[in-house]
Protein backbone atom coordinates (compact mmCIF):
# COMPACT_ATOMS: atom_id res chain seq x y z
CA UNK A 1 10.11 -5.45 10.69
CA UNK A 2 7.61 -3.49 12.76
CA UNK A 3 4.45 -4.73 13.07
CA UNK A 4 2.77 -1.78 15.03
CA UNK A 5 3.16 1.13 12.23
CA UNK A 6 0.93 1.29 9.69
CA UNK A 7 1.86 1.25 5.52
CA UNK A 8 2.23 4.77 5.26
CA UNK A 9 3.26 4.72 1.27
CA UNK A 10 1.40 3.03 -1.65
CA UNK A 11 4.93 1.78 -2.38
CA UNK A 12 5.18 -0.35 0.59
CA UNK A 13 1.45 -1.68 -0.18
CA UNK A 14 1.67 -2.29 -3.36
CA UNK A 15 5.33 -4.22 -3.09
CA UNK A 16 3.15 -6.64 -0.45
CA UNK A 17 2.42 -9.05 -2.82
CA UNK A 18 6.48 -10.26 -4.01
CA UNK A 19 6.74 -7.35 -6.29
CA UNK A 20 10.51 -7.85 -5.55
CA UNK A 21 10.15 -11.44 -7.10
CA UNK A 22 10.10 -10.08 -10.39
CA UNK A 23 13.81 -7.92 -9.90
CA UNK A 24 14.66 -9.30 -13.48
CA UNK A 25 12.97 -6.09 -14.82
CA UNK A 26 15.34 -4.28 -15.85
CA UNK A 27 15.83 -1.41 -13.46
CA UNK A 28 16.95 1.05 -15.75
CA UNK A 29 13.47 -0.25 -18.29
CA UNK A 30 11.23 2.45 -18.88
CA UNK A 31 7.68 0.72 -18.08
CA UNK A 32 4.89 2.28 -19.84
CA UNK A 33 2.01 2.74 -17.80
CA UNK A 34 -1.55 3.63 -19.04
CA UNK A 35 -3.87 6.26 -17.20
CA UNK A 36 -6.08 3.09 -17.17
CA UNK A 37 -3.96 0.70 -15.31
CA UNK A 38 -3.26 3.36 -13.13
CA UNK A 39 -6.78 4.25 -12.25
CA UNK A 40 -7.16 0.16 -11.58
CA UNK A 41 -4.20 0.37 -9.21
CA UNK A 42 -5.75 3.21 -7.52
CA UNK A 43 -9.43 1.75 -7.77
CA UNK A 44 -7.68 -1.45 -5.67
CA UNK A 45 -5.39 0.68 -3.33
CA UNK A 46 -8.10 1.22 -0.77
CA UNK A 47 -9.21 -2.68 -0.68
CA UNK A 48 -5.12 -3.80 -0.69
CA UNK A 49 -4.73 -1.50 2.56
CA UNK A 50 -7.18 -2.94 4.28
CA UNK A 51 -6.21 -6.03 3.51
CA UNK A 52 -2.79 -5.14 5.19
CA UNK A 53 -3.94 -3.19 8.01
CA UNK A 54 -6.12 -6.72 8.68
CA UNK A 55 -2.88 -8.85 8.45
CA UNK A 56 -0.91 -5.87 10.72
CA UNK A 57 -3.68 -6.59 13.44
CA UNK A 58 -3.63 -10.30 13.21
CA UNK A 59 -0.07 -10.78 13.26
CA UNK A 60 0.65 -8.73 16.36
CA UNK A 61 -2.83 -10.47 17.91
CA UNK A 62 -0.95 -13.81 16.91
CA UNK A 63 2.25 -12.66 18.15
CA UNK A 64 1.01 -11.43 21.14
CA UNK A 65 -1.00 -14.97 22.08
CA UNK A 66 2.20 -17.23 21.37
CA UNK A 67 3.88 -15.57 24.91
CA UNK A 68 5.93 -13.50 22.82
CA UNK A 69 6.40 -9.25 24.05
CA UNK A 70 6.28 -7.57 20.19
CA UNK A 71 9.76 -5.97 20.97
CA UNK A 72 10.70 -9.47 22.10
CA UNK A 73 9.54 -10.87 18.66
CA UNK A 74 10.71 -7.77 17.05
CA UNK A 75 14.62 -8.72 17.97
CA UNK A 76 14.37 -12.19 17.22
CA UNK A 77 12.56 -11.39 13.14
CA UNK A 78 15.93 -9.26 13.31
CA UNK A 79 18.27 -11.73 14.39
CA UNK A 80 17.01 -14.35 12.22
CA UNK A 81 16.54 -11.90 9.08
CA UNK A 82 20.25 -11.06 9.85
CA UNK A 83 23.36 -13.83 9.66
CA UNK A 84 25.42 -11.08 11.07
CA UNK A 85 23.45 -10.40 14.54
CA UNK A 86 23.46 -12.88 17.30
CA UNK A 87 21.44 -13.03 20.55
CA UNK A 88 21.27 -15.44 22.96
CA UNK A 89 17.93 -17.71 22.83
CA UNK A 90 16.61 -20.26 24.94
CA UNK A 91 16.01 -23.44 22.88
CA UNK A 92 12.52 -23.16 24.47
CA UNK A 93 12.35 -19.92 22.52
CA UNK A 94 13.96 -20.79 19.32
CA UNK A 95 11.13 -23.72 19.02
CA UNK A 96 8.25 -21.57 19.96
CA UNK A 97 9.55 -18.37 17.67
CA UNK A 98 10.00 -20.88 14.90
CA UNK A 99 6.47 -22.25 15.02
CA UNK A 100 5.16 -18.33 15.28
CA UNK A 101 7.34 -17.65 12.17
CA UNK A 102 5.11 -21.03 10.35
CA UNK A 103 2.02 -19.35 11.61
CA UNK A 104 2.80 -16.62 10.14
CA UNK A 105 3.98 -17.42 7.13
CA UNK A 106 0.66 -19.54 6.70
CA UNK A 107 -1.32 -16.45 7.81
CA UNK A 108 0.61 -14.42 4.80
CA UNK A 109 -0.25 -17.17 2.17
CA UNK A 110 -3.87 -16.19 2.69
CA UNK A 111 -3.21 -12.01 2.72
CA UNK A 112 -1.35 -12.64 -0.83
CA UNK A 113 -4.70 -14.56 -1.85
CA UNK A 114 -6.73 -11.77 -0.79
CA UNK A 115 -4.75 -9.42 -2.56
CA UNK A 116 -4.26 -11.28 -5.63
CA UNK A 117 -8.22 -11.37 -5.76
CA UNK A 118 -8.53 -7.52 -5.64
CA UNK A 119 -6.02 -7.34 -8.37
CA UNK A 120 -7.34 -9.59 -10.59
CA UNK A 121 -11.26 -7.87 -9.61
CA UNK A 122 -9.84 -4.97 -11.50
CA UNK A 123 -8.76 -6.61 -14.50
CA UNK A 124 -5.54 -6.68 -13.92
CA UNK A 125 -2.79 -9.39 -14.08
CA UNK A 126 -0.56 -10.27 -11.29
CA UNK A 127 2.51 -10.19 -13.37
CA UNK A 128 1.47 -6.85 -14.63
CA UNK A 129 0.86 -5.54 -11.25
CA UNK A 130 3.81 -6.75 -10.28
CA UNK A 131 6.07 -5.16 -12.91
CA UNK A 132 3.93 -1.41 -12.53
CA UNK A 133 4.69 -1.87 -9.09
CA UNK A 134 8.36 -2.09 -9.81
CA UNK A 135 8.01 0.62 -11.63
CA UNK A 136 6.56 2.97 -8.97
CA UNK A 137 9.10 1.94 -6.57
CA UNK A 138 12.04 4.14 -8.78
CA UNK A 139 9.92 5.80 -11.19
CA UNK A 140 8.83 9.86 -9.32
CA UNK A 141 6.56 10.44 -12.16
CA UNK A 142 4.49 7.26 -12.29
CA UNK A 143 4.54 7.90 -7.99
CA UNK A 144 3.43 11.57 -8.95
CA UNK A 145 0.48 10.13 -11.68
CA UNK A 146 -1.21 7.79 -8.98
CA UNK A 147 -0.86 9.93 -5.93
CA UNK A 148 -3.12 12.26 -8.36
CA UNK A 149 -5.45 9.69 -9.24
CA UNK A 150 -5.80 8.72 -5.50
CA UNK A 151 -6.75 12.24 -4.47
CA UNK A 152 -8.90 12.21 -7.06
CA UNK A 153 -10.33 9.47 -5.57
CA UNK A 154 -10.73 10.74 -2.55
CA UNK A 155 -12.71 13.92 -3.64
């Protein structure tokens, strides 16, 4: 996990939310997807990214005040994400990573909320969300119909 570079695809901000916690879609389900939900999706986009760029900056300023060097932190989020990858850590540095990790997670619980409020500001469900933006993670075409809406947006 990187915490310096920005969400550069409406993928990756849109899938903040636990999009993967709904994998029982069928992946090979063809999810119809309305011009309107769409336009709600790209009417939120702007809000949602902020939203995550906030989060970015708090949880490197977070990081950053518990001791830890961000490539320091970086290693251990890998280590700990990873069975397979071992490093040698202090017990000192276990605890204090391990409380950063709580802080973290805590911080996230209120991003989600914010989110989740932007979503449902735009009439949308979260479980409908959440299955579009399944959909938009394998489906080029629905990608290709909201990257039009957002420039349209933009104009």
């Amino acid at each position: 996990m990187r915490f310096l570079n920005p969400f550069k695809t409406l993928v990756v901000c849109i899938a903040t939310i636990g999009a993967c916690a709904f994998s029982h879609v069928n992946a090979q389900e063809q999810l119809e997807v309305s011009d309107a939900e769409l336009n709600k999706i790209a009417t939120a986009f702007p809000d949602i990214q902020q939203v995550n760029m906030e989060a970015q900056q708090k949880v490197m300023k977070t990081v950053e005040e518990s001791g830890f060097e961000p490539n320091r932190f970086n290693e251990l989020y890998q280590a700990a994400a990873s069975p397979e990858k071992t490093m040698d850590v202090s017990d000192e540095e276990k605890e204090r990573f391990g409380k950063l990790m709580n802080e973290i997670q805590q911080m996230q619980v209120g991003f989600t909320q914010q989110i989740e409020k932007i979503i449902s500001d735009e009439g949308m469900t979260l479980d409908r969300y959440q299955k579009i933006a399944m959909a938009l993670q394998r489906d080029t075409e629905l990608q290709n119909r909201l990257r039009t809406l957002l420039e349209q947006k933009q104009q």
